[in-house]
Protein backbone atom coordinates (compact mmCIF):
# COMPACT_ATOMS: atom_id res chain seq x y z
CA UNK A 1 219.29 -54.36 186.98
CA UNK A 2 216.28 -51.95 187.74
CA UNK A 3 212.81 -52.76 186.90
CA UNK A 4 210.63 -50.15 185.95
CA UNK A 5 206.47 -50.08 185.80
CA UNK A 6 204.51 -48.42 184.24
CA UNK A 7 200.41 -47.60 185.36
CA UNK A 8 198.28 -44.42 184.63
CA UNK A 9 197.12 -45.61 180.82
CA UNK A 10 193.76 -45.90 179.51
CA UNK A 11 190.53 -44.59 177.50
CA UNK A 12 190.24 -40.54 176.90
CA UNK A 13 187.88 -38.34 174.81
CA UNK A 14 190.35 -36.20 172.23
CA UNK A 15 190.94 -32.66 174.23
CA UNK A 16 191.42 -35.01 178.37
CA UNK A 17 194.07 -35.54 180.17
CA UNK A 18 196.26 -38.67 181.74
CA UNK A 19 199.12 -38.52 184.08
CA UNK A 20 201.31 -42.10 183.26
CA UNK A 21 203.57 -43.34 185.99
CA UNK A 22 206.62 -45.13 185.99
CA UNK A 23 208.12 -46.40 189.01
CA UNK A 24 211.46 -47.91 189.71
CA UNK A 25 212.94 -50.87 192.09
CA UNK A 26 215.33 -48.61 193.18
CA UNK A 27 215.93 -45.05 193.86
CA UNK A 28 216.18 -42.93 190.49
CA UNK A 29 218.69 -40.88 191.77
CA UNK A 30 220.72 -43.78 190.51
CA UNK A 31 219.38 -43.51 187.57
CA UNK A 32 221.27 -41.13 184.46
CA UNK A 33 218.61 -40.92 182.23
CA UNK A 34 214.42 -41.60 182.25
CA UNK A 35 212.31 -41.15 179.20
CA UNK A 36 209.13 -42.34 178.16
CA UNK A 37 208.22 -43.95 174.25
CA UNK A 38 205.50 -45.05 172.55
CA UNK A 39 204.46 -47.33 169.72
CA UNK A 40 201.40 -46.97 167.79
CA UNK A 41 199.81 -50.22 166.00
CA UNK A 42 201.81 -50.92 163.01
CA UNK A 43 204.77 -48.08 164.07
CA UNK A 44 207.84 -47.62 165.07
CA UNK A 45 208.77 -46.88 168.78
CA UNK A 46 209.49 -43.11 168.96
CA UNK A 47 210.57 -41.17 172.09
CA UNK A 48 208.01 -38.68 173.66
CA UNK A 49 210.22 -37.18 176.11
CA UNK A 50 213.25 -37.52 178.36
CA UNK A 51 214.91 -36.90 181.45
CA UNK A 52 218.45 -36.49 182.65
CA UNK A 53 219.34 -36.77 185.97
CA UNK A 54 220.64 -33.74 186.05
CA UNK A 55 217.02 -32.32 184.97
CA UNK A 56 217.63 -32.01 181.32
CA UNK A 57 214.30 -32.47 179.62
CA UNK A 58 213.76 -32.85 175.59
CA UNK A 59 210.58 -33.63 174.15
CA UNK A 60 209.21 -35.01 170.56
CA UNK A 61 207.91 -32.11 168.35
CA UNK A 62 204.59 -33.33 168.45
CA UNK A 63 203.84 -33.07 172.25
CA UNK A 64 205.47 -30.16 172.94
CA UNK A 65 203.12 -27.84 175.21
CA UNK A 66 200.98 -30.45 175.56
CA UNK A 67 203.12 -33.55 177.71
CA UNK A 68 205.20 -32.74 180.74
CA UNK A 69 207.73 -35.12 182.46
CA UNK A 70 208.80 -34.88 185.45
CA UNK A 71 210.06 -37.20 188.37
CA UNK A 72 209.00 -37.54 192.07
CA UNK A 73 212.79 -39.06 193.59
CA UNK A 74 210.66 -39.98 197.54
CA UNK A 75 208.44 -42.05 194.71
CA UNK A 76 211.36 -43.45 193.15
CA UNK A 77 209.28 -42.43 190.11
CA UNK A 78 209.08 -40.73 186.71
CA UNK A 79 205.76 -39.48 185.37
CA UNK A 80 204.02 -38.17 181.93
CA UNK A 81 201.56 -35.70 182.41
CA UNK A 82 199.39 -35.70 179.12
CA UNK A 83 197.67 -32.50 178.01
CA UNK A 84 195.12 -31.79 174.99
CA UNK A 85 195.52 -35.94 174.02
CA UNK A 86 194.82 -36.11 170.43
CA UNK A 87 193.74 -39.75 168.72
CA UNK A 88 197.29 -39.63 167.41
CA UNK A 89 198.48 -40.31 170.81
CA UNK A 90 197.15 -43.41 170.63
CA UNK A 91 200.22 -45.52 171.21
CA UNK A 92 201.66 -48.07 173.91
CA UNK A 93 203.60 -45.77 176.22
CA UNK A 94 206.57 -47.22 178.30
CA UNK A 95 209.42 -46.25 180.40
CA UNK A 96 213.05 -46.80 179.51
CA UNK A 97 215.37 -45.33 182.19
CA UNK A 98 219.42 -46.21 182.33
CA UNK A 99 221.47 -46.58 185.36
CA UNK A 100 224.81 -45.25 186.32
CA UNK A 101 226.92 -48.55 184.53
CA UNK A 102 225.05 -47.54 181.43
CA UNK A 103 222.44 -50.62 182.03
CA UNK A 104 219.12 -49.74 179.96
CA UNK A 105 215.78 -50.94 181.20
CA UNK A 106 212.08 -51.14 179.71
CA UNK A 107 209.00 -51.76 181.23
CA UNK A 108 205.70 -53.50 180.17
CA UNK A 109 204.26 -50.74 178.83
CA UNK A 110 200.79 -48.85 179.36
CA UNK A 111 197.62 -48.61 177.00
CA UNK A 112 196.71 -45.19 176.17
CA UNK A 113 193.85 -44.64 173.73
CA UNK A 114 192.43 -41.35 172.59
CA UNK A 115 188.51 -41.77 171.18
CA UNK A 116 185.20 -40.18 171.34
């Protein structure tokens, strides 16, 4: 089964930027889909945005023009560039990608807080 990691999180004024990463054990060409989630204290965890192998991308409503994934396959690795972070974004972000037998996989997960 592939492990995934995830790095890139932290502390951001409202208005900065992050990129998260999320890199795999194996090459992600192997991999159908890639998305990251988050969950906020208290919340549910609710996609942010997807990708298909095939290079389908959907995103949640509420980062839409502001977050951007995208993958790097000679990094074996799936990132989340974060625009215009709002304290809202506040959340635990983390990977889930799924191989080719349909095999789902999560990673630790990466603090991201928003706050002046």
């Amino acid at each position: 089964q592939v492990q995934v990691v995830e790095s890139g999180g932290g502390l951001v004024q409202p208005g900065g930027s992050l990129r998260l990463s999320c890199t795999a054990s194996r090459s992600i060409l192997s991999l159908t889909y890639t998305a990251w989630y988050r969950q906020a204290p208290g919340k549910q965890r609710e996609l942010v945005a997807s990708l298909t192998r095939g290079g389908t991308t959907r995103y949640a409503e509420f980062v839409k023009g502001r977050f951007t994934i995208s993958r790097e396959d000679a990094e074996n690795s799936v990132y989340l560039q974060m625009n215009d972070l709002k304290s809202e974004d506040t959340a635990v972000y983390y990977c889930n990608v799924v191989d080719s037998r349909g095999q789902g996989s999560w990673g630790q997960g990466t603090q991201v807080t928003v706050s002046s």
